[in-house]
N, C-alpha and C. Protein backbone atom coordinates (compact mmCIF):
# COMPACT_ATOMS: atom_id res chain seq x y z
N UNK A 1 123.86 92.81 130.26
CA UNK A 1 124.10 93.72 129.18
C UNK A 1 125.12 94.76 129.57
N UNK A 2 126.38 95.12 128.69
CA UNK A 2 126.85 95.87 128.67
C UNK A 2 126.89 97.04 128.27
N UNK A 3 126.93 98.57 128.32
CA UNK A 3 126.87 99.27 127.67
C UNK A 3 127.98 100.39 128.12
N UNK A 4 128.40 100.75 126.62
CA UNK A 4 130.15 101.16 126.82
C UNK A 4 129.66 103.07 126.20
N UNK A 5 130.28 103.82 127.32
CA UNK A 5 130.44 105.28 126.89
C UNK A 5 132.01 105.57 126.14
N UNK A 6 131.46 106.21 125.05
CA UNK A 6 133.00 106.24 124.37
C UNK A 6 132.96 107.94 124.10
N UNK A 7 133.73 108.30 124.66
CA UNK A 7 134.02 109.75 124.94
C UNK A 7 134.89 110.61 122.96
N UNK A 8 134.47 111.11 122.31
CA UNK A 8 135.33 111.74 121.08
C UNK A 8 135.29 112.97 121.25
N UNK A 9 136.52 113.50 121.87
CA UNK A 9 136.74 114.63 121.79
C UNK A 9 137.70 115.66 120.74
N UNK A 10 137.34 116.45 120.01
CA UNK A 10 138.92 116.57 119.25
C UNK A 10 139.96 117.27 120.24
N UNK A 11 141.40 116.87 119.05
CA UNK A 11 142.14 117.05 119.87
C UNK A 11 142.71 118.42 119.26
N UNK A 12 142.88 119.35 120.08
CA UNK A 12 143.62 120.74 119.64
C UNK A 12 144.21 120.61 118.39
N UNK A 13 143.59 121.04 117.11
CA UNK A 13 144.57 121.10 116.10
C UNK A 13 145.79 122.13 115.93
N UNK A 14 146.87 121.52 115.37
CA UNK A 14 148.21 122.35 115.99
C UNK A 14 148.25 123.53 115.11
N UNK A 15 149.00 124.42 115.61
CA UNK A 15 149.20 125.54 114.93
C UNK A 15 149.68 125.70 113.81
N UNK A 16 149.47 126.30 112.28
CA UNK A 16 150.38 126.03 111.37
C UNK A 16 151.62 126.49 111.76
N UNK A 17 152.44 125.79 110.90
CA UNK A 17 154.08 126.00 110.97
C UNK A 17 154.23 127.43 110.20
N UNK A 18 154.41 128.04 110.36
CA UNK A 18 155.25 129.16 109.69
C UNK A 18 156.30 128.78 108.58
N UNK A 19 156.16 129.17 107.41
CA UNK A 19 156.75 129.05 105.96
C UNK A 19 157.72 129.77 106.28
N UNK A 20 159.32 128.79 106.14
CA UNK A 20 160.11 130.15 106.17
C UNK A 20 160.32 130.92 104.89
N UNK A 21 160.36 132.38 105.26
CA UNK A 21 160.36 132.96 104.41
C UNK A 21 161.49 133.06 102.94
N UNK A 22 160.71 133.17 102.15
CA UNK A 22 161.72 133.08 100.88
C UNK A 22 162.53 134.97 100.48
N UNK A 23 163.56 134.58 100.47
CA UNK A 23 163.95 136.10 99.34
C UNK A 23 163.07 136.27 98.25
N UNK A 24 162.59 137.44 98.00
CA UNK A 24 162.12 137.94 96.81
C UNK A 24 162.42 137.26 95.73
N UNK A 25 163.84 137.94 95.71
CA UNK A 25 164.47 137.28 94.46
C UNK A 25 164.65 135.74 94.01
N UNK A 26 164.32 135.34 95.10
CA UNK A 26 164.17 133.75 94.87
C UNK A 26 163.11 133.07 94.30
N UNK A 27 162.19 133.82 94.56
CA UNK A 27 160.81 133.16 93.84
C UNK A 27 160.45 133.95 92.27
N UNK A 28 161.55 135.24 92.48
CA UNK A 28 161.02 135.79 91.33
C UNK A 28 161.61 134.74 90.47
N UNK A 29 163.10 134.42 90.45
CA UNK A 29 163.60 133.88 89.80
C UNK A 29 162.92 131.81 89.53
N UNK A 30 162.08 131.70 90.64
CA UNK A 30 161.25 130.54 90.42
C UNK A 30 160.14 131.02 89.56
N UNK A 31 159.51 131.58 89.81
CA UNK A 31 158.40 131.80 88.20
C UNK A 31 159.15 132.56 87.26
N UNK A 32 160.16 132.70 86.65
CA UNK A 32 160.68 132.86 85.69
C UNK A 32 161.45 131.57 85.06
N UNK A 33 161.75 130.92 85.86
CA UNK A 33 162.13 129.37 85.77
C UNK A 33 160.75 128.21 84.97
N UNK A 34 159.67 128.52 85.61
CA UNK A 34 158.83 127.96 85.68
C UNK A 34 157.70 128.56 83.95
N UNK A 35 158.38 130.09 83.92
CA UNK A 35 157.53 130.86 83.14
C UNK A 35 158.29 130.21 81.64
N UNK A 36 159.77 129.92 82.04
CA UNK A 36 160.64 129.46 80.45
C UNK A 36 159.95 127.72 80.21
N UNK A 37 159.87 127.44 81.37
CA UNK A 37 159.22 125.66 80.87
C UNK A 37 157.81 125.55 80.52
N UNK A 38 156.85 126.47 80.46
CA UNK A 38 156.22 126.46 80.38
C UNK A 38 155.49 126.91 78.76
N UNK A 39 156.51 127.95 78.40
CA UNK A 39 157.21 128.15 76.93
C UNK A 39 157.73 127.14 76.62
N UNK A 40 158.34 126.19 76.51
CA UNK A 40 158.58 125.72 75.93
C UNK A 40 158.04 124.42 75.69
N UNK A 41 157.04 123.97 76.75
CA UNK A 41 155.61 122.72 76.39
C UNK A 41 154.88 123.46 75.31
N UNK A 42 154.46 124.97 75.50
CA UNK A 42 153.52 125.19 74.53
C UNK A 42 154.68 125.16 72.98
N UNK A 43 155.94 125.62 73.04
CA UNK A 43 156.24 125.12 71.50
C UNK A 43 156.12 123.98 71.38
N UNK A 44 156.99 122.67 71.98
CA UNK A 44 156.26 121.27 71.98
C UNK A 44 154.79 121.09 71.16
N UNK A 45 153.95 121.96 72.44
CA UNK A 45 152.76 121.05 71.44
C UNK A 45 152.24 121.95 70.49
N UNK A 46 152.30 123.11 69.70
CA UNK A 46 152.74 123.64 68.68
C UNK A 46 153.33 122.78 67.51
N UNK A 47 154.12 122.26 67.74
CA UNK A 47 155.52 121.53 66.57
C UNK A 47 154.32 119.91 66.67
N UNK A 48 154.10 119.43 67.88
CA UNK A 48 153.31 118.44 67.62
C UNK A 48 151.62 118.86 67.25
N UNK A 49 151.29 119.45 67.09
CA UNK A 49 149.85 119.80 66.56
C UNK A 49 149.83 120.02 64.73
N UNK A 50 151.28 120.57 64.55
CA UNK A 50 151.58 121.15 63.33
C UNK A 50 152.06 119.84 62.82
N UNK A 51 152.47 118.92 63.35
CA UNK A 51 153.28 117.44 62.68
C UNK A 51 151.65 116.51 62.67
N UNK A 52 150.85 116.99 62.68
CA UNK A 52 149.53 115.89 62.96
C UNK A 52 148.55 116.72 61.62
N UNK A 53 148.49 117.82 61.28
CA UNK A 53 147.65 118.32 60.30
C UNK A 53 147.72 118.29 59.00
N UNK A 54 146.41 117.03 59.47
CA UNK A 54 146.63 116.55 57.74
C UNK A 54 146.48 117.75 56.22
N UNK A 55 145.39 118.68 56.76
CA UNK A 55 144.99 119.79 56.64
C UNK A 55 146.45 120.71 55.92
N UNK A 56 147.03 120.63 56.52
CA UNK A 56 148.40 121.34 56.50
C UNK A 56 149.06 120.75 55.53
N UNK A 57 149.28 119.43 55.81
CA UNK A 57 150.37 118.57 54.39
C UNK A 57 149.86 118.74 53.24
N UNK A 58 148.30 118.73 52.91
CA UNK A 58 147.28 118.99 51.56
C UNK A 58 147.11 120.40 51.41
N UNK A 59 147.59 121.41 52.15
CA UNK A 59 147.96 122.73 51.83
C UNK A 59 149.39 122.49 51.06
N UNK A 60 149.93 122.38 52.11
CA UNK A 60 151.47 122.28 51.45
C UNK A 60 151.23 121.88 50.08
N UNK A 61 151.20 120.56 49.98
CA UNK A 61 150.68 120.09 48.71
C UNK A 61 150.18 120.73 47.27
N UNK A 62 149.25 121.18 47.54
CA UNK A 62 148.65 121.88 46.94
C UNK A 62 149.62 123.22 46.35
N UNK A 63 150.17 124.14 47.21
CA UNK A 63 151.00 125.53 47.10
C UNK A 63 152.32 124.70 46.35
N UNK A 64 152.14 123.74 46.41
CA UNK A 64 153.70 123.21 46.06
C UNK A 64 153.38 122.86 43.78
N UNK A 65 152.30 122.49 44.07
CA UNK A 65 152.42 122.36 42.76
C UNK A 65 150.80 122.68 42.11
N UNK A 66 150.73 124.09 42.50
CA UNK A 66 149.76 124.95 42.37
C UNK A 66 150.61 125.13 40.82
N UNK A 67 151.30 125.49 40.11
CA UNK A 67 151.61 125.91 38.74
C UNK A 67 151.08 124.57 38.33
N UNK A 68 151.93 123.08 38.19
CA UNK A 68 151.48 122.51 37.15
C UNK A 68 149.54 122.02 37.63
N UNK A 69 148.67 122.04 38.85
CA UNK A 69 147.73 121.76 38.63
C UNK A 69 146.72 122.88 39.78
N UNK A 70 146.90 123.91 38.84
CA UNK A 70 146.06 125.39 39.53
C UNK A 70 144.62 125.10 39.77
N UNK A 71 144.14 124.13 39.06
CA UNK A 71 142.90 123.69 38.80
C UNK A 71 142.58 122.46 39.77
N UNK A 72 143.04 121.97 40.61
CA UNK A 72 143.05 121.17 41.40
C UNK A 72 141.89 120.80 42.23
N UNK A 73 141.96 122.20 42.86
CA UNK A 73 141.05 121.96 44.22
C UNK A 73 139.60 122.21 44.12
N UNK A 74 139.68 123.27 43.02
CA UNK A 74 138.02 123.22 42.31
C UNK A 74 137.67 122.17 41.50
N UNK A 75 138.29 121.63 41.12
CA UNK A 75 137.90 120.57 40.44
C UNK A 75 137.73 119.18 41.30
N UNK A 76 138.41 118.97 42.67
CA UNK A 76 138.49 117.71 43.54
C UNK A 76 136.69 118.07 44.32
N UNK A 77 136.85 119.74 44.46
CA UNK A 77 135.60 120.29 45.00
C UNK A 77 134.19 120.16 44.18
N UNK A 78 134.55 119.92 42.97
CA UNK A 78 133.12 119.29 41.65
C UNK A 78 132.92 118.52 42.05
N UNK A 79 133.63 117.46 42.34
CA UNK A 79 133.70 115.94 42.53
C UNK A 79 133.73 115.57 43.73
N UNK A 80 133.66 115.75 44.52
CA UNK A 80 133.52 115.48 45.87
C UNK A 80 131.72 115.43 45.89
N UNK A 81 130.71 115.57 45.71
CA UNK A 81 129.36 115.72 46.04
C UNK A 81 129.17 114.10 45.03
N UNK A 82 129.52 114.53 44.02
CA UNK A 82 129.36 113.00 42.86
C UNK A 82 129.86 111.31 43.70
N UNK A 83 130.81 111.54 44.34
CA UNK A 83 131.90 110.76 44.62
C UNK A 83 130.73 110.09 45.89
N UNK A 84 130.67 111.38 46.97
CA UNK A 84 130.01 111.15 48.14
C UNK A 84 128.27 110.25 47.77
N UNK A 85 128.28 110.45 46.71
CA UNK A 85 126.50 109.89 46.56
C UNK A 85 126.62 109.11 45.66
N UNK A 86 127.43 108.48 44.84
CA UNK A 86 128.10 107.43 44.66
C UNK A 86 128.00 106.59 46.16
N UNK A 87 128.99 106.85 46.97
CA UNK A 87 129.23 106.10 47.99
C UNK A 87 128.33 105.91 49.04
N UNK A 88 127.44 106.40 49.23
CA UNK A 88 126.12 106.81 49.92
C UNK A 88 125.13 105.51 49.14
N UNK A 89 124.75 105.40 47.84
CA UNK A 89 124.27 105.12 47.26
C UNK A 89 124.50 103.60 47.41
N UNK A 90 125.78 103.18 47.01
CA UNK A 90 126.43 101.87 47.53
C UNK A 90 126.67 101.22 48.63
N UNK A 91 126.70 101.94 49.50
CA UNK A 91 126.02 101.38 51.04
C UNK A 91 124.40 101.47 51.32
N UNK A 92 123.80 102.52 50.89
CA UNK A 92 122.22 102.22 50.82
C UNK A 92 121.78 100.72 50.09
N UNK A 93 122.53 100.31 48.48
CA UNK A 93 122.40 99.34 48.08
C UNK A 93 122.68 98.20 48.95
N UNK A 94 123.74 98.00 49.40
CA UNK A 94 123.88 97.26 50.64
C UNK A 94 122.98 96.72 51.28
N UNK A 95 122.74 97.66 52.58
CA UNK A 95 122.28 97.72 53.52
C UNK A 95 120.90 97.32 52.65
N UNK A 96 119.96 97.62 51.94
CA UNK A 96 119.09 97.03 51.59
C UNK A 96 118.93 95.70 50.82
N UNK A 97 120.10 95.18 50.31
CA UNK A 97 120.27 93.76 50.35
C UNK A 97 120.41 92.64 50.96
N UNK A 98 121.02 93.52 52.52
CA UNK A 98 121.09 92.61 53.75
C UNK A 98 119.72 92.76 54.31
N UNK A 99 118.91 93.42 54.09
CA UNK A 99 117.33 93.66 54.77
C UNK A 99 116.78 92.28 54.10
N UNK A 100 116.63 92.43 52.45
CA UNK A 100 115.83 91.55 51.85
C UNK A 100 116.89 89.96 52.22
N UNK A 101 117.71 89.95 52.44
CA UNK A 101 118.08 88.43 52.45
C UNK A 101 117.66 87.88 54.03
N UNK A 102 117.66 88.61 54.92
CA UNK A 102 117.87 88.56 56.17
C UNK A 102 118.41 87.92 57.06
N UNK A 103 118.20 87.39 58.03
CA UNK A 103 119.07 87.04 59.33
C UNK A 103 120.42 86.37 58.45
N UNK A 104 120.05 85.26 57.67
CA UNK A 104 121.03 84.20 57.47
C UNK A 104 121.86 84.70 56.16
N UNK A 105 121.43 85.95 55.60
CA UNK A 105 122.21 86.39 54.55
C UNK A 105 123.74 86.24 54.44
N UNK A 106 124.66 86.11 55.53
CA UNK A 106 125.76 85.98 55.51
C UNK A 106 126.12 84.71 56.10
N UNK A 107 125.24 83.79 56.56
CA UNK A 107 125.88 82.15 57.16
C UNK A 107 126.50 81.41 56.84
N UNK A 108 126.97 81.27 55.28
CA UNK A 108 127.70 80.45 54.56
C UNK A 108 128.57 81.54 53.38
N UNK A 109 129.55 80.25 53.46
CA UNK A 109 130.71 81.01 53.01
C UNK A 109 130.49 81.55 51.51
N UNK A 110 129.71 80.64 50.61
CA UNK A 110 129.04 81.17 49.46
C UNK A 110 128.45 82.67 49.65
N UNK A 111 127.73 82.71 50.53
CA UNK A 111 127.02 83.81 50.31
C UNK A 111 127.53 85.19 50.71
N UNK A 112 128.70 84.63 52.12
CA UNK A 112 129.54 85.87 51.76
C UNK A 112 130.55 86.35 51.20
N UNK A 113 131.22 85.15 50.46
CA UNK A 113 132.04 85.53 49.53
C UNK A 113 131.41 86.36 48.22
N UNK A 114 130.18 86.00 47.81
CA UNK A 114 129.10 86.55 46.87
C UNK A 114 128.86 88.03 47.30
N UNK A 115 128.75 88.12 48.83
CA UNK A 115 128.73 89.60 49.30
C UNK A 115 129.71 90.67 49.37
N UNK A 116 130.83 89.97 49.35
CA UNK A 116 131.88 90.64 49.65
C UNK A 116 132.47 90.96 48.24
N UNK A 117 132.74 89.71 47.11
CA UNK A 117 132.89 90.37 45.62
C UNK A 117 131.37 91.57 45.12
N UNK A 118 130.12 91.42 45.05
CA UNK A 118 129.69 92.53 44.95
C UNK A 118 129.64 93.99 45.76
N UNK A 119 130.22 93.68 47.13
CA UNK A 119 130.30 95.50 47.41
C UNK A 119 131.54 95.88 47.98
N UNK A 120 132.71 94.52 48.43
CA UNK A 120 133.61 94.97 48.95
C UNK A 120 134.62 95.74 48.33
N UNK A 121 134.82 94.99 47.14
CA UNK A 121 135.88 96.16 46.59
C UNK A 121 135.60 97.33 46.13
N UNK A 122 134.58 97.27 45.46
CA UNK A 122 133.98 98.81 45.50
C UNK A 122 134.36 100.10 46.23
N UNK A 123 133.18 99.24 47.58
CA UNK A 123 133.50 100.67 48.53
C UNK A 123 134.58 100.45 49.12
N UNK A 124 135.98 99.56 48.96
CA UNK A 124 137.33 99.62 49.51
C UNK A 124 137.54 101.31 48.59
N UNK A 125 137.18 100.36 47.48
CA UNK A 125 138.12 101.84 46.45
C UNK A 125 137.35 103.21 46.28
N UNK A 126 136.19 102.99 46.67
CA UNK A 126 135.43 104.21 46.39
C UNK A 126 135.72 105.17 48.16
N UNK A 127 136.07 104.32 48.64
CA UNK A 127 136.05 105.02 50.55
C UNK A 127 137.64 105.59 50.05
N UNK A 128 138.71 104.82 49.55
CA UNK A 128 140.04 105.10 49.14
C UNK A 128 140.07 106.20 48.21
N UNK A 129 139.51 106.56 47.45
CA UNK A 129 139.46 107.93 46.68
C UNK A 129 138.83 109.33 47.27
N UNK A 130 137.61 108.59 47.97
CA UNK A 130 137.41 110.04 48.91
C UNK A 130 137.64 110.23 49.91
N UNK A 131 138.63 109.52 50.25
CA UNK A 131 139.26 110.08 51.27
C UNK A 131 140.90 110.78 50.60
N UNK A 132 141.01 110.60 49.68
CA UNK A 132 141.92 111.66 48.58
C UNK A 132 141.34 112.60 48.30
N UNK A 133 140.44 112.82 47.89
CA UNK A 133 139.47 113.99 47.56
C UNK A 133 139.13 114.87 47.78
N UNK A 134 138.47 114.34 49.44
CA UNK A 134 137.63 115.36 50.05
C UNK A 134 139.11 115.97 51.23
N UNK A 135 139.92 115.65 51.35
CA UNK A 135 141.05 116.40 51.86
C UNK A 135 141.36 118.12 50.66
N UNK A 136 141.57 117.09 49.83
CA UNK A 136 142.03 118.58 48.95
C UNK A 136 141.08 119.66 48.45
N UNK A 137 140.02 118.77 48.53
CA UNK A 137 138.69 120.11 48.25
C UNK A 137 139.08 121.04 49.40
N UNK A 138 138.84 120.14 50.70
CA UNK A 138 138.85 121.34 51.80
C UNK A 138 140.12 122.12 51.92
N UNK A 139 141.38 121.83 51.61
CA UNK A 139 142.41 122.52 51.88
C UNK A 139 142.82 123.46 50.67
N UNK A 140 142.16 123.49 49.55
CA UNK A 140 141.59 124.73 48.37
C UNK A 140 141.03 124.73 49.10
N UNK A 141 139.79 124.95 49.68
CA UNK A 141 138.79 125.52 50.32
C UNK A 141 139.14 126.50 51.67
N UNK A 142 140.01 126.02 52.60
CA UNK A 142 140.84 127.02 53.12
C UNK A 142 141.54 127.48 52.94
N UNK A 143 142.32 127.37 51.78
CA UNK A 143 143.46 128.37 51.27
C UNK A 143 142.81 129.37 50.97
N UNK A 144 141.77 129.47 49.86
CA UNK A 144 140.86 130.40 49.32
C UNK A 144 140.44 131.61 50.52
N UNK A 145 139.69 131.16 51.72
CA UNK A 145 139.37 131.95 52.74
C UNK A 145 140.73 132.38 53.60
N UNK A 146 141.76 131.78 53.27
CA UNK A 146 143.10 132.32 54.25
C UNK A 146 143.72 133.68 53.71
């Protein structure tokens, strides 16, 4: 039998190097360098936050032809609760038609073509209107509080 001594000693860690020193003015002028790019990511994402709000275009919208339909947003805001339970209602119908048919309710092409003419177009068009809707309620709705 062999048995091996293995010695780990550390080894002197070296001294740090000394940073040579910078002029003042050199670094001032690096975070002022650093302070202008840094301005100018935050306009970046400013201009891109403002190019993404949908919120914003259905304001616009709205202020833009607030004369011919002043009545707009209270009125999208009536209709928005009707619209939503409507659509609520038609997926509850659904979903409880796929309960009572069960597992095999959709296995053949009859039956889902049968499924798909009774609820697909529907809630295509009923999901397609409120999602027109409920934008402009809310953006009357924040104009009002702005």
């Amino acid at each position: 039998m062999n048995f091996f001594q293995i010695d780990v000693s550390a080894a002197p860690a070296p001294a740090p190097a000394e940073a040579p020193a910078v002029p003042l003015s050199d670094t001032a002028d690096l975070l002022r360098q650093m302070l202008d790019v840094q301005r100018e990511q935050l306009a970046q994402l400013r201009a891109s936050a403002a190019a993404h709000d949908a919120s914003g275009r259905w304001r616009a919208f709205l202020s833009r032809w607030q004369d011919d339909f002043p009545d707009l947003p209270a009125a999208c805001k009536k209709a928005l609760p009707h619209l939503e339970r409507a659509y609520g209602k038609l997926i509850a119908d659904l979903a409880d038609n796929l309960a009572q048919e069960g597992n095999d309710a959709l296995d053949n092409d009859f039956a889902l073509q049968e499924f798909l003419d009774r609820y697909g177009m529907r809630l295509a068009q009923l999901g397609a209107i409120l999602s027109l809707v409920a934008p402009l309620a809310e953006a009357g709705h924040q104009g009002e509080s702005a």
